[in-house]
C-alpha atoms as a PDB file:
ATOM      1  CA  UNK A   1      20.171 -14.984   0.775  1.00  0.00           C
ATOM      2  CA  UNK A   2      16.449 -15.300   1.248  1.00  0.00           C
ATOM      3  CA  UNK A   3      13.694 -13.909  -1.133  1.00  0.00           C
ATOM      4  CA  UNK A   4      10.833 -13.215   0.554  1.00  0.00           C
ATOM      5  CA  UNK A   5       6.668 -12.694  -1.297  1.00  0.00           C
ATOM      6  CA  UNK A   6       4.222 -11.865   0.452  1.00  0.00           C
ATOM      7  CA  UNK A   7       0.265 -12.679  -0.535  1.00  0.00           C
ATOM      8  CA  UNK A   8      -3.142 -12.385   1.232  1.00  0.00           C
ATOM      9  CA  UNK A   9      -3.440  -9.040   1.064  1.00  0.00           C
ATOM     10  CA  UNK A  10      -6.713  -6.851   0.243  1.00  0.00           C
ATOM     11  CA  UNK A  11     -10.318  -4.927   1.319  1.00  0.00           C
ATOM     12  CA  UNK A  12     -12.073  -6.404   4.128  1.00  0.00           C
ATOM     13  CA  UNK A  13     -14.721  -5.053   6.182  1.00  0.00           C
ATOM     14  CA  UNK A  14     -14.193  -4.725   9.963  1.00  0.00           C
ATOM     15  CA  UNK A  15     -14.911  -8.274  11.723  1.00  0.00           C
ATOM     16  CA  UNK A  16     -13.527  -9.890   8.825  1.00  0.00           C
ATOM     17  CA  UNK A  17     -10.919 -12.078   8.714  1.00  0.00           C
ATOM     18  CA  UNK A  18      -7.624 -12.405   6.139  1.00  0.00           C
ATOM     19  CA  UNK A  19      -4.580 -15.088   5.691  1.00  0.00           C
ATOM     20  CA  UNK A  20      -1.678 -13.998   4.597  1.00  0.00           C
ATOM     21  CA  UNK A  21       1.219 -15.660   3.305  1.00  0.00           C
ATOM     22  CA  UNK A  22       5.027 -15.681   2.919  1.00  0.00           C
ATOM     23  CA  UNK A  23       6.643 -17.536   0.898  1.00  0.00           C
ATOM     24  CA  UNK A  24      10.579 -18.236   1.228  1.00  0.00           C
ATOM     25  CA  UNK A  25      12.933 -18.865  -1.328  1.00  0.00           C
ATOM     26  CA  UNK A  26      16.964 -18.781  -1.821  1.00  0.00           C
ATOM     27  CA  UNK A  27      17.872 -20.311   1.560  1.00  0.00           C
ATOM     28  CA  UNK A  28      17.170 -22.981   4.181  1.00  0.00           C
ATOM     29  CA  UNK A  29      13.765 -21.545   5.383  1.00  0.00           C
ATOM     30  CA  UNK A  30      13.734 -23.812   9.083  1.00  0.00           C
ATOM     31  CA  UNK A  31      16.614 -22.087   9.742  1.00  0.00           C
ATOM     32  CA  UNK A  32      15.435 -19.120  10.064  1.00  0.00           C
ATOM     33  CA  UNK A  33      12.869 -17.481  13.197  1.00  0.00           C
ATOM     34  CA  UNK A  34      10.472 -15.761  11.318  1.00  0.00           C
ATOM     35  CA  UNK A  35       8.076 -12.340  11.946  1.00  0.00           C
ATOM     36  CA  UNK A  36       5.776 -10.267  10.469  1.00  0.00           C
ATOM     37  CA  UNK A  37       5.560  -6.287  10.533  1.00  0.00           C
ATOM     38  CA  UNK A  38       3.653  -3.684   9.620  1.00  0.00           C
ATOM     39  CA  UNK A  39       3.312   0.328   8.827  1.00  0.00           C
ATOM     40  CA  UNK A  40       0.545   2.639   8.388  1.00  0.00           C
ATOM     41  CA  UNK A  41       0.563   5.388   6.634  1.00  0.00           C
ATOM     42  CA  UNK A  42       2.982   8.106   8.805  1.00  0.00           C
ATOM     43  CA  UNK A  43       3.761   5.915  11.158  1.00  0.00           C
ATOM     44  CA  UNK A  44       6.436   3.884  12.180  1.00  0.00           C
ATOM     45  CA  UNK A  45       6.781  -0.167  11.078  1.00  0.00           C
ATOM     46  CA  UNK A  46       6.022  -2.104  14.459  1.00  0.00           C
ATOM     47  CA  UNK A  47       6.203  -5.869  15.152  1.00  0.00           C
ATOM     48  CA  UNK A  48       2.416  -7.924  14.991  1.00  0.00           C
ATOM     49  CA  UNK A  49       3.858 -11.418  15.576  1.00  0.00           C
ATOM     50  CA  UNK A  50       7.114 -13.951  15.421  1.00  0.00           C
ATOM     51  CA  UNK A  51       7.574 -17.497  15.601  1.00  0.00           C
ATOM     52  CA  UNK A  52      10.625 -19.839  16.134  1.00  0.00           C
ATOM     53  CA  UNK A  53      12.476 -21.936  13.628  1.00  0.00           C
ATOM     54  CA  UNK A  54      10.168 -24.905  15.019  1.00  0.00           C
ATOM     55  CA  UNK A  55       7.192 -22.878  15.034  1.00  0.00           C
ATOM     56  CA  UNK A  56       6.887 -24.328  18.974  1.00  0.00           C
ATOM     57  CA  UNK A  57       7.608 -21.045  20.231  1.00  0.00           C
ATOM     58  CA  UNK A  58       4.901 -17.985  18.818  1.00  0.00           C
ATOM     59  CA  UNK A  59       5.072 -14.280  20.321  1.00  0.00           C
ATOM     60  CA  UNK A  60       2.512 -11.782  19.533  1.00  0.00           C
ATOM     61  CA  UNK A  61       1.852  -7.957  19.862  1.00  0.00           C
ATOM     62  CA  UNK A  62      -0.861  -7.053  22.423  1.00  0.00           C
ATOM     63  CA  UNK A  63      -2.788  -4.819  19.969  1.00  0.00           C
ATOM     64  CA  UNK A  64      -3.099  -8.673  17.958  1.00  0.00           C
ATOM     65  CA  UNK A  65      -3.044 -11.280  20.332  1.00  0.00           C
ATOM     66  CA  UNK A  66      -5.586 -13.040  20.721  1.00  0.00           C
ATOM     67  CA  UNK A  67      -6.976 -12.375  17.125  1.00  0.00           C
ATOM     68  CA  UNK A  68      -3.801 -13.195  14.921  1.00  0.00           C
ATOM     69  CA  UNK A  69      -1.983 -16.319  14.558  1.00  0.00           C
ATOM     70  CA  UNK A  70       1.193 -16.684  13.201  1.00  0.00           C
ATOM     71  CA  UNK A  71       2.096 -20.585  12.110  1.00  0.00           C
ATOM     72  CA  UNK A  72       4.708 -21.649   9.655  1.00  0.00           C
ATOM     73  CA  UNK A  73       5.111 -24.963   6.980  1.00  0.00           C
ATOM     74  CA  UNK A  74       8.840 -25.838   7.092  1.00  0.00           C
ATOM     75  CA  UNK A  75       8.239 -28.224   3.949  1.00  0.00           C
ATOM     76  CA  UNK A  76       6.395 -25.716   1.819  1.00  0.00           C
ATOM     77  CA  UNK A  77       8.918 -22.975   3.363  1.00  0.00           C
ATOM     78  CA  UNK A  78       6.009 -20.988   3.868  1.00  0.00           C
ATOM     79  CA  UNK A  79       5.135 -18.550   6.794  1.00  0.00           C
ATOM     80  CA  UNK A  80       1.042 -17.629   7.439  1.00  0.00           C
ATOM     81  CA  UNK A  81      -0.685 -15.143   9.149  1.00  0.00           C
ATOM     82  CA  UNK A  82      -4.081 -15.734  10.391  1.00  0.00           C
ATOM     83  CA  UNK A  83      -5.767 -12.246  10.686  1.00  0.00           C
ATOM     84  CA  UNK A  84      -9.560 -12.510  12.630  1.00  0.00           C
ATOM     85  CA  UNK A  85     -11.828  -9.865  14.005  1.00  0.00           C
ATOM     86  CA  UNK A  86     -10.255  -7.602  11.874  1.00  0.00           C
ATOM     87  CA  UNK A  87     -10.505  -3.781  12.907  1.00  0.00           C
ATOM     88  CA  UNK A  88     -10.128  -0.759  10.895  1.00  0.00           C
ATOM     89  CA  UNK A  89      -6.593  -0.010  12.722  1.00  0.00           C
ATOM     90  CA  UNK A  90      -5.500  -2.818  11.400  1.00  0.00           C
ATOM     91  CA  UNK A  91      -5.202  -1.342   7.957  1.00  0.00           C
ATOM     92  CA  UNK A  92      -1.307  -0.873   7.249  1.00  0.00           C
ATOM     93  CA  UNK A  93       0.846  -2.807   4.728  1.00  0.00           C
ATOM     94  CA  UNK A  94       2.499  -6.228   5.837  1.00  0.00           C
ATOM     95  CA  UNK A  95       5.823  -7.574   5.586  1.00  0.00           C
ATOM     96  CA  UNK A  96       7.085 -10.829   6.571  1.00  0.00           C
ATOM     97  CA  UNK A  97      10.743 -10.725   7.650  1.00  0.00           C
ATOM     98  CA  UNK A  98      13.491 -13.341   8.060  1.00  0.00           C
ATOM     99  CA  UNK A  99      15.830 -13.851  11.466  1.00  0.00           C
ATOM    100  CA  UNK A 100      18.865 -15.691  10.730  1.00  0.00           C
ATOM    101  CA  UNK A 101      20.706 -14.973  14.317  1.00  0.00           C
ATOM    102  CA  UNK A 102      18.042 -16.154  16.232  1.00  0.00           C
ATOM    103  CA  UNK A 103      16.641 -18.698  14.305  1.00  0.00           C
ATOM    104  CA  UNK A 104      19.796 -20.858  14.854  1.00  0.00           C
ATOM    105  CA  UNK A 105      19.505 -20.314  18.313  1.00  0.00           C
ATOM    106  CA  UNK A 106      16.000 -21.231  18.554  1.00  0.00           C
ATOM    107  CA  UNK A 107      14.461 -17.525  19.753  1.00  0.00           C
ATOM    108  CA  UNK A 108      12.614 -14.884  18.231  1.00  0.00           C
ATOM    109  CA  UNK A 109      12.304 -11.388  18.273  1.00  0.00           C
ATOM    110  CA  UNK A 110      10.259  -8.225  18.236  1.00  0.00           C
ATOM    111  CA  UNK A 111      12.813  -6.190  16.824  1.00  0.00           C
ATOM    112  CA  UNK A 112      12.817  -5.035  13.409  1.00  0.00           C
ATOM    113  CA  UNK A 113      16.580  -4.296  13.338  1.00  0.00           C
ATOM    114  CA  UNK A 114      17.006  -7.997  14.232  1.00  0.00           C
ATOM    115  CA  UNK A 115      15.725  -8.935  11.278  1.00  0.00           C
ATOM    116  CA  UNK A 116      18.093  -9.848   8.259  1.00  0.00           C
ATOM    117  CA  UNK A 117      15.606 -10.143   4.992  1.00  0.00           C
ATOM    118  CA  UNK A 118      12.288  -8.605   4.057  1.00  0.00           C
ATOM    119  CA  UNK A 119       9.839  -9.200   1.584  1.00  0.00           C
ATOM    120  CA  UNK A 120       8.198  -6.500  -0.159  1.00  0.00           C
ATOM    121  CA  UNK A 121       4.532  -6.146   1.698  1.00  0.00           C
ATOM    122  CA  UNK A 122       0.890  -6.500   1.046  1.00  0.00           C
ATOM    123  CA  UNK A 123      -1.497  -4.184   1.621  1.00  0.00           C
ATOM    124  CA  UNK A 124      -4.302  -5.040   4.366  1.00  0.00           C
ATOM    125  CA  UNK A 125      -7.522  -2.837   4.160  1.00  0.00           C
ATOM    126  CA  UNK A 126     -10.108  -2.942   6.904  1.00  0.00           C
ATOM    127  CA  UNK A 127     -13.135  -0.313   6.067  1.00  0.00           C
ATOM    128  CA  UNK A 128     -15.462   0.224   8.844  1.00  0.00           C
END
């Protein structure tokens, strides 16, 4: 079983930027593809980004891409997101989220019901 913590979170103003961080414990982290989600208020969680075991394979959201970056620290067994030009719809709570299926097969996913173990979010607030 993996135990997942996120960190990172808090206020920024739009334009800003924010890292967060997940950090892995309980289980072999590299074998695992990892993601990270979010969820505003009323709506619906929905994938941002994902990256491979290796981290040599990334996948990103179109409402993010381009401003996010996902990377990951096998030895520190420690996922990041890089958050840049930060917009005010960005506000929603994070979660970081563990894929044990496809991580042993080298893939990733956007799914969240693909996704085995979840850590319990940070909050990201972008004021305008």
């Amino acid at each position: 079983q993996v135990h997942l913590v996120e960190s990172g979170g808090g206020l920024v103003q739009a334009g800003g930027s924010l890292r967060l961080s997940c950090a892995a414990s309980g289980g072999t982290f590299s074998s695992y593809a990892m993601g990270w989600f979010r969820q505003a208020p009323g709506k619906e969680r929905e994938f941002v980004a994902a990256i491979s075991w290796s981290g040599s394979t990334t996948y990103y959201a179109d409402s993010v891409k381009g401003r996010f970056t996902i990377s990951r620290d096998n030895a520190k067994n420690t996922v990041r997101l890089q958050m840049n030009s930060l917009k005010p719809e960005d506000t929603a709570v994070y979660y970081c989220a563990a894929d044990r299926l496809r991580g042993s097969r080298g893939g990733i996913s956007q799914k969240n019901t693909d996704y085995d173990y979840w850590g319990q979010g940070t909050q990201v607030t972008v004021s305008s």
